[in-house]
C-alpha atoms as a PDB file:
ATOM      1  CA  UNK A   1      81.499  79.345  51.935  1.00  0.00           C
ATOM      2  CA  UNK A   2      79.380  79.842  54.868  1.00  0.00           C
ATOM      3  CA  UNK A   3      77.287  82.740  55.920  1.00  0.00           C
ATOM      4  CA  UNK A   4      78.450  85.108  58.660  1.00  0.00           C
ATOM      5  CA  UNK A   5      76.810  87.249  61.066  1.00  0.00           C
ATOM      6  CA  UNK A   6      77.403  91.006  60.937  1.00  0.00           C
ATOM      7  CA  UNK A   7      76.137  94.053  62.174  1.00  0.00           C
ATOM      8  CA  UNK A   8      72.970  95.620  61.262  1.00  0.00           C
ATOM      9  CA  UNK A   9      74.580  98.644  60.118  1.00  0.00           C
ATOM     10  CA  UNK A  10      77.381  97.029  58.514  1.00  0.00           C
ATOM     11  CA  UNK A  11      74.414  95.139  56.819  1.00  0.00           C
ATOM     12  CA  UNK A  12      72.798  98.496  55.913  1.00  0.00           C
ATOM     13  CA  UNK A  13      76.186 100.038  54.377  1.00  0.00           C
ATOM     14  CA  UNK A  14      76.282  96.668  52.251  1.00  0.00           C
ATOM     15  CA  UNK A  15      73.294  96.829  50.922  1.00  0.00           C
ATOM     16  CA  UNK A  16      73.234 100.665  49.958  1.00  0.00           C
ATOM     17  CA  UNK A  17      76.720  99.697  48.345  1.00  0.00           C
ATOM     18  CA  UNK A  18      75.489  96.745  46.290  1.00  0.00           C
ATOM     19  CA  UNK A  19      72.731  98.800  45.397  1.00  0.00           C
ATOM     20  CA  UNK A  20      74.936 101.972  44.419  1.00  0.00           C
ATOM     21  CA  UNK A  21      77.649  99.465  42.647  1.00  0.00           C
ATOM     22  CA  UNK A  22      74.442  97.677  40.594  1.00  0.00           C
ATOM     23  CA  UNK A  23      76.148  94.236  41.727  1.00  0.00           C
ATOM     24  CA  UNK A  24      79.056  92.664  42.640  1.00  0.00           C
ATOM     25  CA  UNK A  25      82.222  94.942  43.921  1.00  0.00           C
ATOM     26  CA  UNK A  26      85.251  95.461  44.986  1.00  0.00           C
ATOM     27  CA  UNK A  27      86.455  96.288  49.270  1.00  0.00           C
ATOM     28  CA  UNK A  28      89.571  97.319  49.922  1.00  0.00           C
ATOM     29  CA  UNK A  29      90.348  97.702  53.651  1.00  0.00           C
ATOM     30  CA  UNK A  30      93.086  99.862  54.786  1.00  0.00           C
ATOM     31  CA  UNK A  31      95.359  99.901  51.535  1.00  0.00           C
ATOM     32  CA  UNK A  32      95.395  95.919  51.532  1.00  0.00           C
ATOM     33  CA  UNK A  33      96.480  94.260  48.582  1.00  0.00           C
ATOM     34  CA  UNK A  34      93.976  91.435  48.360  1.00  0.00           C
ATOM     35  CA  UNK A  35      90.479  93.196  48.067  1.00  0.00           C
ATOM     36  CA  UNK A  36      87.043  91.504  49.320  1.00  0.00           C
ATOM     37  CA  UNK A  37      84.384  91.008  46.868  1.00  0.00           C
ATOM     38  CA  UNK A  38      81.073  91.547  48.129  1.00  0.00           C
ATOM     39  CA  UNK A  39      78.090  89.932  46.161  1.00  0.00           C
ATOM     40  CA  UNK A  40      75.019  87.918  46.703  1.00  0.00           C
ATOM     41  CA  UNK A  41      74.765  84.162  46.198  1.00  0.00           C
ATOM     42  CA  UNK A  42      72.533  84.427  43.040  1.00  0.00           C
ATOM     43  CA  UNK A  43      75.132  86.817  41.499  1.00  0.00           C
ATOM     44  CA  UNK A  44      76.598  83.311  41.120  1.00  0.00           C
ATOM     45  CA  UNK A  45      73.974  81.807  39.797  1.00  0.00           C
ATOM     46  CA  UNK A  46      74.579  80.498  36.238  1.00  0.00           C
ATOM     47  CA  UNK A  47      77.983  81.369  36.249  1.00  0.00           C
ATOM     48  CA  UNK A  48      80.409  78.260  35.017  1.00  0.00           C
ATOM     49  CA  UNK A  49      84.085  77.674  35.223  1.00  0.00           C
ATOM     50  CA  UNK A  50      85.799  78.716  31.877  1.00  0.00           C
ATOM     51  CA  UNK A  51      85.638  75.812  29.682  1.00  0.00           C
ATOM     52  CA  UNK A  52      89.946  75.411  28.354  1.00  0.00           C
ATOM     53  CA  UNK A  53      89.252  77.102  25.019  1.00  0.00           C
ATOM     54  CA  UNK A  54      87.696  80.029  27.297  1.00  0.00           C
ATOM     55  CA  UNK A  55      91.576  80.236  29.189  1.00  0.00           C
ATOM     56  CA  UNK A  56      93.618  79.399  25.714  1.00  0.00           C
ATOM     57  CA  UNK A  57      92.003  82.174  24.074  1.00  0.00           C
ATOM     58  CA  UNK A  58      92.136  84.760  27.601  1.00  0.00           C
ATOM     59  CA  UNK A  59      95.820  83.799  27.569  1.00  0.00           C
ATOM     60  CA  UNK A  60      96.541  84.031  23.719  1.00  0.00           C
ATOM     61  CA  UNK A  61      94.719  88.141  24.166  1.00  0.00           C
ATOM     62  CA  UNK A  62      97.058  88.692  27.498  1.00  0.00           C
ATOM     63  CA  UNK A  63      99.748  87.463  25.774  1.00  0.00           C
ATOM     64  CA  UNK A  64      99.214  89.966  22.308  1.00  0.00           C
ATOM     65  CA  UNK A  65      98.095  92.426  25.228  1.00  0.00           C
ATOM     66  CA  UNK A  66     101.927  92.278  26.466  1.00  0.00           C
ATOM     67  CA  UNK A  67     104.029  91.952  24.001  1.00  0.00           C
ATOM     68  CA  UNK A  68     102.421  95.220  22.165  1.00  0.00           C
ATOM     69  CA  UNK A  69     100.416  93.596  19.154  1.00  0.00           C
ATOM     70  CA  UNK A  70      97.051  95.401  20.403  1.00  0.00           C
ATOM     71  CA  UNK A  71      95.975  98.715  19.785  1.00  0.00           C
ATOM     72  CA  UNK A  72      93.511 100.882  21.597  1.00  0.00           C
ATOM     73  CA  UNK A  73      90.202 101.643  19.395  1.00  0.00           C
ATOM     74  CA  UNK A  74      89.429 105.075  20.071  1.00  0.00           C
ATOM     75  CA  UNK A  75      92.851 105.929  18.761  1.00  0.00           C
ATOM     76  CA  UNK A  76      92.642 103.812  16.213  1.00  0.00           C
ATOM     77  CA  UNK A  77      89.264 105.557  14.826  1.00  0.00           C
ATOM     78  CA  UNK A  78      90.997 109.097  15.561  1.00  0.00           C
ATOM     79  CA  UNK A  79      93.795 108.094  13.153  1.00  0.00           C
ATOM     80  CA  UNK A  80      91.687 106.825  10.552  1.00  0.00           C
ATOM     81  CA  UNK A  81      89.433 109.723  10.629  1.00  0.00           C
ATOM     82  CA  UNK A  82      92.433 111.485  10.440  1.00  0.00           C
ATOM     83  CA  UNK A  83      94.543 109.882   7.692  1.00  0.00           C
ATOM     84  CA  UNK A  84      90.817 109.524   5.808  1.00  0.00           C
ATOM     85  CA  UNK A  85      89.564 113.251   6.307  1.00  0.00           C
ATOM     86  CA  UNK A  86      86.824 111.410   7.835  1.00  0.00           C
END
């Protein structure tokens, strides 16, 4: 990755959008799939590749996550309140 020049209000808007966003975030330009991420270099700072157990167990969740065996845990807590008188 190498740094590019921009415009100093297009550096301004950047900014006061990192700064509204509290961090990294997300640019979509004119209804474009792929969005930009816009973030600092230090926002990568400390952050390491997922280690295989870190993937095994994100796939195993997406997996449950698809085939139904998940439930959501505000409705969850609204039927046991429910069912409990709670």
């Amino acid at each position: 990755m190498s740094p590019q020049q921009v415009a100093e209000s297009t550096k301004f808007d950047l900014c006061n959008a990192y700064k509204a966003a509290r961090g990294p975030f997300a640019v979509s330009i004119d209804g474009q799939e792929d969005d930009f991420i816009v973030m600092r270099a230090s926002d990568l700072e400390g952050e390491f590749p997922l280690t295989d157990a870190e993937k095994s167990n994100l796939l195993a969740g997406y997996d449950d996550a698809v085939i139904g065996h998940v439930v959501d845990a505000r409705d969850m807590i609204a039927r046991m309140r429910c069912t409990y008188g709670l």
